[in-house]
Protein backbone atom coordinates (compact mmCIF):
# COMPACT_ATOMS: atom_id res chain seq x y z
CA UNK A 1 0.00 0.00 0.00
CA UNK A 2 1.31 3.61 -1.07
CA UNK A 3 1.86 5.52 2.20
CA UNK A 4 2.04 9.04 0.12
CA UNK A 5 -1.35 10.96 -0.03
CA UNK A 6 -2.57 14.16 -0.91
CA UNK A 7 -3.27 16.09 1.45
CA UNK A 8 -6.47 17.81 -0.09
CA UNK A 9 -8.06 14.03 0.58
CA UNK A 10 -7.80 14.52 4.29
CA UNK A 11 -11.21 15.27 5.48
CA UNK A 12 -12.43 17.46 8.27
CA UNK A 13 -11.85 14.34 10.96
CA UNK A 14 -8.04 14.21 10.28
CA UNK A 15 -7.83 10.52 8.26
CA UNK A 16 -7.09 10.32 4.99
CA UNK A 17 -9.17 8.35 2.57
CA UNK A 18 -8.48 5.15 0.91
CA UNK A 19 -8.72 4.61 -2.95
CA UNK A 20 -10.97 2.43 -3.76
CA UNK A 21 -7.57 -0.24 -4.58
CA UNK A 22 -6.09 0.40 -1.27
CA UNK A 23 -9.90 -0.41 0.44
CA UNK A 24 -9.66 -3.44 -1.55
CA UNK A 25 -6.22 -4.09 -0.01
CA UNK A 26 -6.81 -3.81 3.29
CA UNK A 27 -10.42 -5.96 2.93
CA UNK A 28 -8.00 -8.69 1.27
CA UNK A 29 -5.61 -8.77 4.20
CA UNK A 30 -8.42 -8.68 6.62
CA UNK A 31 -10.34 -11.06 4.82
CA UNK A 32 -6.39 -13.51 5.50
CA UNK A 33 -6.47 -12.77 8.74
CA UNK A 34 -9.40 -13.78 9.75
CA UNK A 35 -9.30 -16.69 7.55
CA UNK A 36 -5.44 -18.08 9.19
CA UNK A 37 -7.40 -17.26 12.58
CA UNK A 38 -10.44 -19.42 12.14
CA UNK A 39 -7.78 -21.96 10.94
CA UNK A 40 -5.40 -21.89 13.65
CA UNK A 41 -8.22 -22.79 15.93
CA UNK A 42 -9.18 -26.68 16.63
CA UNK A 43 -11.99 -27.66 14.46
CA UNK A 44 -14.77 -27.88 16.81
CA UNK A 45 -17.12 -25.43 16.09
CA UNK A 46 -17.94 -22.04 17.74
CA UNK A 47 -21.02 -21.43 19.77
CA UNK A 48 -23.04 -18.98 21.17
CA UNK A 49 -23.37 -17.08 24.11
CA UNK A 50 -26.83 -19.03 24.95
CA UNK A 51 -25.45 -22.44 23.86
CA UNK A 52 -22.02 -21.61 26.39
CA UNK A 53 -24.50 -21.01 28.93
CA UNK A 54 -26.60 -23.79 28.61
CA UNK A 55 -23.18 -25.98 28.48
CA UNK A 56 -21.90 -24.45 31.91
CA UNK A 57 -25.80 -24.20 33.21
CA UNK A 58 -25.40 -20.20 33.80
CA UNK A 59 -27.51 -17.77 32.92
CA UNK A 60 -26.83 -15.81 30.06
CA UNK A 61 -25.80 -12.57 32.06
CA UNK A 62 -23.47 -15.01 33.96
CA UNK A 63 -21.65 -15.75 31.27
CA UNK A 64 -21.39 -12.18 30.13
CA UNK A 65 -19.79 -10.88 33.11
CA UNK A 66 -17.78 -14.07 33.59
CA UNK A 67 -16.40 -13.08 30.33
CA UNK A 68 -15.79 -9.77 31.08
CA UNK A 69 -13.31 -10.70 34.08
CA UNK A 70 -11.68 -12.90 31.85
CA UNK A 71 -12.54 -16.19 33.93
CA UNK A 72 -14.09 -17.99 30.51
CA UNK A 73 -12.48 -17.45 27.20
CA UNK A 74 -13.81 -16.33 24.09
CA UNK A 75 -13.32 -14.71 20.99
CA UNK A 76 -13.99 -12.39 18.90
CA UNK A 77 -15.00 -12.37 15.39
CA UNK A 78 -16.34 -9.58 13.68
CA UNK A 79 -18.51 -8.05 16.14
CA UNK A 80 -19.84 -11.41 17.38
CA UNK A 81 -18.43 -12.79 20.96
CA UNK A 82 -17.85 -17.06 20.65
CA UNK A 83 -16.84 -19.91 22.66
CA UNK A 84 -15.05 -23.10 21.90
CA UNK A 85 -17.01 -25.92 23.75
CA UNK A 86 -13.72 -27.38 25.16
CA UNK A 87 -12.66 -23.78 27.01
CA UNK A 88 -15.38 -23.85 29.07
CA UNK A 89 -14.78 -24.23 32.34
CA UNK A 90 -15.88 -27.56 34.11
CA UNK A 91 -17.04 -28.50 30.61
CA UNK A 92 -16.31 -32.42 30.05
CA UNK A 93 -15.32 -32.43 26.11
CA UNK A 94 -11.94 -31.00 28.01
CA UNK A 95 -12.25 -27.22 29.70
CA UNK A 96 -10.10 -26.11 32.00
CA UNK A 97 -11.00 -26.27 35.81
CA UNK A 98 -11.96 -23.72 38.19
C-alpha cells in the first residue's frame, strides 16, 4: 500500500481516505487474517453465548460478566463474541478447571 497521499483528501476528521484499490487491499488482508485465525483454531465449532450457557448451566448474564473478568475465554470475530465448547470451564469435552 502507497503511504504518500494528498493532502487535499484529508477530510475534516483528520484521516485520509483510501482509494478504492487500497480499500480493496486492506479488505484482502483482513479477509487472511481472519481466515489463518479461524484456521489456527481446533476444528470444533464455535457457539453462542446461549449455547455456552446452557453448556456451563449459567444464565446468560453469567456468562457475560464471567467473560468480562476474563474467567471464561472467548473470541472475537467480527462483532460477534464465541466460545469453543472445550474452554469452558468444568465442561467435560476438556475445559479447564476452576
Amino acid at each position: 500500500m502507497n503511504n504518500s497521499f494528498d493532502r487535499s483528501t484529508i477530510p475534516a476528521g483528520g484521516a485520509p481516505l483510501l482509494t478504492p484499490v487500497e480499500f480493496n487491499q486492506l479488505a484482502d488482508q483482513v479477509a487472511d487474517r481472519v481466515v489463518a485465525l479461524l484456521n489456527s483454531r481446533p476444528s470444533e465449532g464455535f457457539v453462542d453465548k446461549h449455547r455456552a450457557a446452557e453448556i456451563l448451566g449459567i444464565s446468560v448474564p453469567t456468562l457475560e460478566r464471567r467473560t468480562s473478568d476474563g474467567s471464561i475465554p472467548s473470541y472475537k470475530i467480527g462483532r460477534l463474541r464465541r466460545y469453543l465448547p472445550s474452554e469452558l470451564p468444568g465442561n467435560k469435552k476438556g475445559g479447564c478447571d476452576e
